[in-house]
C-alpha atoms as a PDB file:
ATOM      1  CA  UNK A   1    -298.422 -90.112  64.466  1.00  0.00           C
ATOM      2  CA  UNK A   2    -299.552 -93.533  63.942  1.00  0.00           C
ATOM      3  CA  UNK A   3    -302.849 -92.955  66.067  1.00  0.00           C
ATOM      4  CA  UNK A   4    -303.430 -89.901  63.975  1.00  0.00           C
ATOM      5  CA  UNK A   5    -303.687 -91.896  60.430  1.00  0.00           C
ATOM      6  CA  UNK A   6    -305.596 -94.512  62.526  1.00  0.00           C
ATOM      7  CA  UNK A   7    -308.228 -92.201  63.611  1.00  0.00           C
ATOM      8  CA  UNK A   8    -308.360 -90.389  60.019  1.00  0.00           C
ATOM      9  CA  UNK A   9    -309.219 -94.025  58.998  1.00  0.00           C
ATOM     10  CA  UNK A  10    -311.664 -94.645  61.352  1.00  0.00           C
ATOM     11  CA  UNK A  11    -313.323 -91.128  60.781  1.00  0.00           C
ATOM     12  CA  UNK A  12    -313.862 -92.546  56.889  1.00  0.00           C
ATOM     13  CA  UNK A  13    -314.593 -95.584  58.033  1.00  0.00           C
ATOM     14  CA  UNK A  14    -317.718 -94.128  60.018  1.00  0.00           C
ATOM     15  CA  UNK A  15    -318.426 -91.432  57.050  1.00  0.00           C
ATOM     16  CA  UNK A  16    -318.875 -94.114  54.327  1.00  0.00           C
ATOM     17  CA  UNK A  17    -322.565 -95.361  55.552  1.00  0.00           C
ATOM     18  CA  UNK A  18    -323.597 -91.783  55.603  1.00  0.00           C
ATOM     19  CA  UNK A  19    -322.732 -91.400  52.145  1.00  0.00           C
ATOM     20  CA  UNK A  20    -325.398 -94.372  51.296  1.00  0.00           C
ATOM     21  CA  UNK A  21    -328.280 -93.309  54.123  1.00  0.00           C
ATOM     22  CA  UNK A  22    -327.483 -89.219  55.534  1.00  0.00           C
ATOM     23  CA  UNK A  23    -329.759 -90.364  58.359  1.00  0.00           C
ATOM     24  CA  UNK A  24    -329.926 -89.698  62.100  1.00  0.00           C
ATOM     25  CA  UNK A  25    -331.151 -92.847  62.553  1.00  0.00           C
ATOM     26  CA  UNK A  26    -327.865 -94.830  61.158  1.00  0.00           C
ATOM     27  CA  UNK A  27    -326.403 -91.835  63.437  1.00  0.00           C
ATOM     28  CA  UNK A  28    -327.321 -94.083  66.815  1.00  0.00           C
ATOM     29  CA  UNK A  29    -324.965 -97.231  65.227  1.00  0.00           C
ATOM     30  CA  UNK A  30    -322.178 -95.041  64.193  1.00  0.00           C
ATOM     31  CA  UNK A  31    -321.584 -92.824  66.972  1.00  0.00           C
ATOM     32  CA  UNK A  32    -321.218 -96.379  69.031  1.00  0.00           C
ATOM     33  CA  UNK A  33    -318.761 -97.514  66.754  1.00  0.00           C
ATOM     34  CA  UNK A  34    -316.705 -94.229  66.612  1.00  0.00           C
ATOM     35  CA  UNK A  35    -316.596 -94.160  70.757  1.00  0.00           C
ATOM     36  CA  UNK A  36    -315.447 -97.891  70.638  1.00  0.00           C
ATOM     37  CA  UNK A  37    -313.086 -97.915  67.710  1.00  0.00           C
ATOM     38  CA  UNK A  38    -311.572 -94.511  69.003  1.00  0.00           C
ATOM     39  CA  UNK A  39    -311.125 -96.337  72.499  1.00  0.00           C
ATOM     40  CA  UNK A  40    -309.772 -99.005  70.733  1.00  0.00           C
ATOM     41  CA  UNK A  41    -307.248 -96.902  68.332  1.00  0.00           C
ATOM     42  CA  UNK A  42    -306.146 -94.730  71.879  1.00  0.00           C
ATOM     43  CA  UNK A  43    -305.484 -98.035  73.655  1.00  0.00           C
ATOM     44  CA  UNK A  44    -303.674 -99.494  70.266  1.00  0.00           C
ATOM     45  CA  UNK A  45    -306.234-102.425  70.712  1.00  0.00           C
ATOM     46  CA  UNK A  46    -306.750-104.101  67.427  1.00  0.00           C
ATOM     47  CA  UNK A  47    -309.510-106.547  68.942  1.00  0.00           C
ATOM     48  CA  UNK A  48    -311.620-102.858  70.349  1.00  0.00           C
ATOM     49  CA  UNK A  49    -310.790-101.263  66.999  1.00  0.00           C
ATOM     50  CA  UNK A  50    -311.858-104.451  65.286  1.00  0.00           C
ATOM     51  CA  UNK A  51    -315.735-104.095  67.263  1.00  0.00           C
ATOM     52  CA  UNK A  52    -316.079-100.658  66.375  1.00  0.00           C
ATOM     53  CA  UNK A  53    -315.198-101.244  62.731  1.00  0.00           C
ATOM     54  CA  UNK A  54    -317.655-104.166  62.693  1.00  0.00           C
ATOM     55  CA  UNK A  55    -320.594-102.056  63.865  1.00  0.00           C
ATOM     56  CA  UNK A  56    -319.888 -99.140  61.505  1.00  0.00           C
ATOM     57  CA  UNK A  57    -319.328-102.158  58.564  1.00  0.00           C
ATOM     58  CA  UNK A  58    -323.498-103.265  60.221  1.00  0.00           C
ATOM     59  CA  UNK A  59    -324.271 -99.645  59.727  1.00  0.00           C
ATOM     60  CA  UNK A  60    -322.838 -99.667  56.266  1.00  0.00           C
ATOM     61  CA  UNK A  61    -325.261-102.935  55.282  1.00  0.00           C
ATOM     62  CA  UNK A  62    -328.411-101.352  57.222  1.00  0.00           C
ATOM     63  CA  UNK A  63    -327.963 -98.397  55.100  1.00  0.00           C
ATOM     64  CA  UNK A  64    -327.800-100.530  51.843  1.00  0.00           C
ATOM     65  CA  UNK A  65    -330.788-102.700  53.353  1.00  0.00           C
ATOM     66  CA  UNK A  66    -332.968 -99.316  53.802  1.00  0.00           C
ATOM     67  CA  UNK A  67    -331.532 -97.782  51.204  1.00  0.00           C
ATOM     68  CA  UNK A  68    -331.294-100.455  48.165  1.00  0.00           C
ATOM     69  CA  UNK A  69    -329.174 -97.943  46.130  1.00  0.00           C
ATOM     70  CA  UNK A  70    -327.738 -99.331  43.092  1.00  0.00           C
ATOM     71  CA  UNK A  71    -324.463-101.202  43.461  1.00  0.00           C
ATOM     72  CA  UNK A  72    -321.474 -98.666  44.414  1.00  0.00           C
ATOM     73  CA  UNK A  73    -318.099-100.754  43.880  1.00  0.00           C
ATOM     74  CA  UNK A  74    -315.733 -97.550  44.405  1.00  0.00           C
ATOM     75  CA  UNK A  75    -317.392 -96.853  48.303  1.00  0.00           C
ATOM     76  CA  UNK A  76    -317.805-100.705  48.708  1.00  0.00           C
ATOM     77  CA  UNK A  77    -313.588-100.646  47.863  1.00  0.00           C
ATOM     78  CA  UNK A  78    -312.896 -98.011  49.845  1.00  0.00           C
ATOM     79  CA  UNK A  79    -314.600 -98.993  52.913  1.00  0.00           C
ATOM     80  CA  UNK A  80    -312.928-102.380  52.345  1.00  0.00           C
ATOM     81  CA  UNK A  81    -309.965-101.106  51.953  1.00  0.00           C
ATOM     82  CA  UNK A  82    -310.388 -98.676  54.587  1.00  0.00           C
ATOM     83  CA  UNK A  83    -311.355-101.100  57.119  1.00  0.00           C
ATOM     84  CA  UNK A  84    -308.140-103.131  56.317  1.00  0.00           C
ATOM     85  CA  UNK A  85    -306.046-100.379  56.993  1.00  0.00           C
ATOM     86  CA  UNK A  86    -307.758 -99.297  59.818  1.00  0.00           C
ATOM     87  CA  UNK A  87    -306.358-102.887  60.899  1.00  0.00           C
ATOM     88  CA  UNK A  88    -303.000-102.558  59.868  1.00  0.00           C
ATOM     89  CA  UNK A  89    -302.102 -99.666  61.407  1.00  0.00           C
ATOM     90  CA  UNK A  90    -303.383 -99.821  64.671  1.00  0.00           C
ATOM     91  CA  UNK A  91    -301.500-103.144  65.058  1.00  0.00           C
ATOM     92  CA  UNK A  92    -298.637-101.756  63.513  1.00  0.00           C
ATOM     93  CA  UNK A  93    -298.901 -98.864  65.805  1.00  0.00           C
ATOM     94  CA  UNK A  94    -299.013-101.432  69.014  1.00  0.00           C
ATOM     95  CA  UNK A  95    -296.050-103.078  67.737  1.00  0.00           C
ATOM     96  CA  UNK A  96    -293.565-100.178  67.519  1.00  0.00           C
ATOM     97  CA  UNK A  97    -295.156 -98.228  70.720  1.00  0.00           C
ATOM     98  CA  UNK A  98    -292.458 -96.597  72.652  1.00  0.00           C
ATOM     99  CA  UNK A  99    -290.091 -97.820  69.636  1.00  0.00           C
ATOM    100  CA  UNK A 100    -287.948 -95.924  67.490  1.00  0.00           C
ATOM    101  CA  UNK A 101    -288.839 -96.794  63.526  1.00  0.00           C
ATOM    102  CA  UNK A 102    -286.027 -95.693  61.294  1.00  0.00           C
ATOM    103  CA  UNK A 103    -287.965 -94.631  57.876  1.00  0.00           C
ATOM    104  CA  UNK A 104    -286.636 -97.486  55.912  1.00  0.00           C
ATOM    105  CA  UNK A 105    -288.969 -99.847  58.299  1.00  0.00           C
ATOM    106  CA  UNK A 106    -291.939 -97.566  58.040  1.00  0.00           C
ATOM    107  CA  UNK A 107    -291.216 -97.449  54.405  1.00  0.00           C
ATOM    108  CA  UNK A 108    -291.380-101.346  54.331  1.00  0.00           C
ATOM    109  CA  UNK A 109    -294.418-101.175  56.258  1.00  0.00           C
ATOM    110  CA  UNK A 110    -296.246 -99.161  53.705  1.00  0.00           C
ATOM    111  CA  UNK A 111    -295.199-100.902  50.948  1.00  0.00           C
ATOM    112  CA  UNK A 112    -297.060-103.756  52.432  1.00  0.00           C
ATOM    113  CA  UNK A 113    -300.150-102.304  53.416  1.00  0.00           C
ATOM    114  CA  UNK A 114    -300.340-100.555  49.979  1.00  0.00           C
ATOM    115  CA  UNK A 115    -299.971-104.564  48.151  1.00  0.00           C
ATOM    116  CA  UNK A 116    -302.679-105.640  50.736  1.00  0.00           C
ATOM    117  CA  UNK A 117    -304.802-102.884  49.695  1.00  0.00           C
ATOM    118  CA  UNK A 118    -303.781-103.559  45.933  1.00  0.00           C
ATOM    119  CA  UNK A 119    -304.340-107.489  45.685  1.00  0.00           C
ATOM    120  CA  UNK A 120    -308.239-106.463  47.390  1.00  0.00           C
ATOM    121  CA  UNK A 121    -308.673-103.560  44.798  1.00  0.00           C
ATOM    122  CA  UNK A 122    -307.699-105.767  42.071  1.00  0.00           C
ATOM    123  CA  UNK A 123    -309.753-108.826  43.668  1.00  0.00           C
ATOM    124  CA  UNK A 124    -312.752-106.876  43.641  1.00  0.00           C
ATOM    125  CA  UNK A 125    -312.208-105.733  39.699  1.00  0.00           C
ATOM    126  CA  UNK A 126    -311.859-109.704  39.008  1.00  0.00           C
ATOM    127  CA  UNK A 127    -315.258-110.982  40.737  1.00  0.00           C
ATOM    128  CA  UNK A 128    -317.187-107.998  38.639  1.00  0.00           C
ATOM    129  CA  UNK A 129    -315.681-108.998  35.309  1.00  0.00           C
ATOM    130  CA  UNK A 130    -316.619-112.666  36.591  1.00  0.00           C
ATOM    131  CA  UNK A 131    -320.049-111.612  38.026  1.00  0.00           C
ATOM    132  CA  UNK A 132    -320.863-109.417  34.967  1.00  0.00           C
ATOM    133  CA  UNK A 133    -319.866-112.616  33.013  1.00  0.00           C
ATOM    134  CA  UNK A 134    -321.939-115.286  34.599  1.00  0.00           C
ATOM    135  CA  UNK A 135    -324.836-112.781  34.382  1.00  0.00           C
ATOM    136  CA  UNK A 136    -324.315-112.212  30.547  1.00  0.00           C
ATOM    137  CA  UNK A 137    -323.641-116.079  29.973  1.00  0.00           C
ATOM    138  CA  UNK A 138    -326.394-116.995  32.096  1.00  0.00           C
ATOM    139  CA  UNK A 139    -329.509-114.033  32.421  1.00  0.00           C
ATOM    140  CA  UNK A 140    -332.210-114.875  34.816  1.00  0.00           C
ATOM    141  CA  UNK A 141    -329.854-116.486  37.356  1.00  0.00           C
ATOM    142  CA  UNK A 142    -329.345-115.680  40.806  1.00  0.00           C
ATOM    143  CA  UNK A 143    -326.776-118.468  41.039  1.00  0.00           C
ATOM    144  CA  UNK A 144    -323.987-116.322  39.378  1.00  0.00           C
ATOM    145  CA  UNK A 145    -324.428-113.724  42.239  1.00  0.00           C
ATOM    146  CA  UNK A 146    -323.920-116.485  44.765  1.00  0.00           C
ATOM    147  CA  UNK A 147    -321.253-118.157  42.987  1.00  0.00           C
ATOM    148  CA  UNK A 148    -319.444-115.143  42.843  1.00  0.00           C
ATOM    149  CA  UNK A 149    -319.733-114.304  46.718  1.00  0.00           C
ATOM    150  CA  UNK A 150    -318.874-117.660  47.216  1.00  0.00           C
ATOM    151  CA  UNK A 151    -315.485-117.016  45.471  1.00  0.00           C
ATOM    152  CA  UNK A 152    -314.861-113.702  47.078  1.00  0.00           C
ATOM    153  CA  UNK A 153    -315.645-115.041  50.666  1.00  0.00           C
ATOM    154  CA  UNK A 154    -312.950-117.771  50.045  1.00  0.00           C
ATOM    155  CA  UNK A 155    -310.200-115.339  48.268  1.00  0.00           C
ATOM    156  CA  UNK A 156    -310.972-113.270  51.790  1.00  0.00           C
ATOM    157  CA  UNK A 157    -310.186-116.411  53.749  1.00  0.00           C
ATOM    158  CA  UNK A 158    -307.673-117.242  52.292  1.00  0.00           C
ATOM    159  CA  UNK A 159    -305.857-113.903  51.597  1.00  0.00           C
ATOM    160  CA  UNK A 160    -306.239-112.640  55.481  1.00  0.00           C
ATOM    161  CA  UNK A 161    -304.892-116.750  55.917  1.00  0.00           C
ATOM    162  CA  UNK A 162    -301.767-115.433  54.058  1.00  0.00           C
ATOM    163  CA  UNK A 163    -301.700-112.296  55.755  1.00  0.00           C
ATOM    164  CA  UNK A 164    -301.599-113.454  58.721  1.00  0.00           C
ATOM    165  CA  UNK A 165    -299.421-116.693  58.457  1.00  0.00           C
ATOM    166  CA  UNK A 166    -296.491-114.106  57.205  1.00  0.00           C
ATOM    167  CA  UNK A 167    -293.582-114.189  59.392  1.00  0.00           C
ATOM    168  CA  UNK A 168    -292.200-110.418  60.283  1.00  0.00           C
ATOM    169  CA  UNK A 169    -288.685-109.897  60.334  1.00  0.00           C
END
């Protein structure tokens, strides 16, 4: 069942670029990705999951290079947050193979993907309100932009630091 959500994940995963650039062309990086992250969610590999996501997340920024559309925050979010539970659940799933999960566990499980998932939504709603800030307080400078992705690359460190320094029971 587990391999089931983690392929519906992947499947989005791999549809998001298309949504930006419906192109063969981005076609020939995303059926790669789909063959490798499927291998990966079959084999309950996070590290060949993790390579397929991370071409179809190079697919996604090709199509935004080619593209230039204005800025989408609700399919940058859910390919984010896609991606993370793409993650999640394949590791999850490699954890508990062969295992019996009582629904209480499973239950526990979700709770904490769905906070993960939360705390990035509501990181991303923070850094616009900041970025749309620093671009009101100071027009005409690219430095907000950086200063910005500067934050939100170290809240990523240091949130997946967190995640991953958590001890499971």
């Amino acid at each position: 069942m587990t391999r089931l959500g983690a392929f519906a994940l992947l499947l989005v995963v791999i549809a998001l670029p298309l949504t930006v650039l419906p192109s063969p062309q981005l076609c020939w990086l995303l059926v790669p990705a789909f063959l490798v992250g499927g291998l990966g969610v079959v084999a309950l590999s996070a590290p060949v999951t993790t390579a397929g996501a991370a071409v179809a997340l190079i697919a996604y920024a090709v199509a935004l290079l080619i593209e230039r559309p204005p800025p989408d925050l609700v399919v940058a979010t859910l390919l984010g947050s896609a991606l993370v539970l793409l993650l999640t659940v394949v590791h999850f799933a490699r954890r508990v193979h062969g295992a019996a999960v009582s629904p209480a566990a499973l239950r526990s499980e979700i709770r904490e993907w769905s906070m993960a998932v939360a705390a990035g939504v509501l990181a991303v709603g923070v850094l616009t309100i900041a970025g749309t800030a620093l671009r009101l307080l100071l027009p005409d400078a690219a430095a907000a932009l950086v200063i910005v992705g500067a934050l939100g690359a170290l809240m990523a460190v240091v949130g997946v630091t967190a995640f991953v320094s958590i001890e499971n029971d």
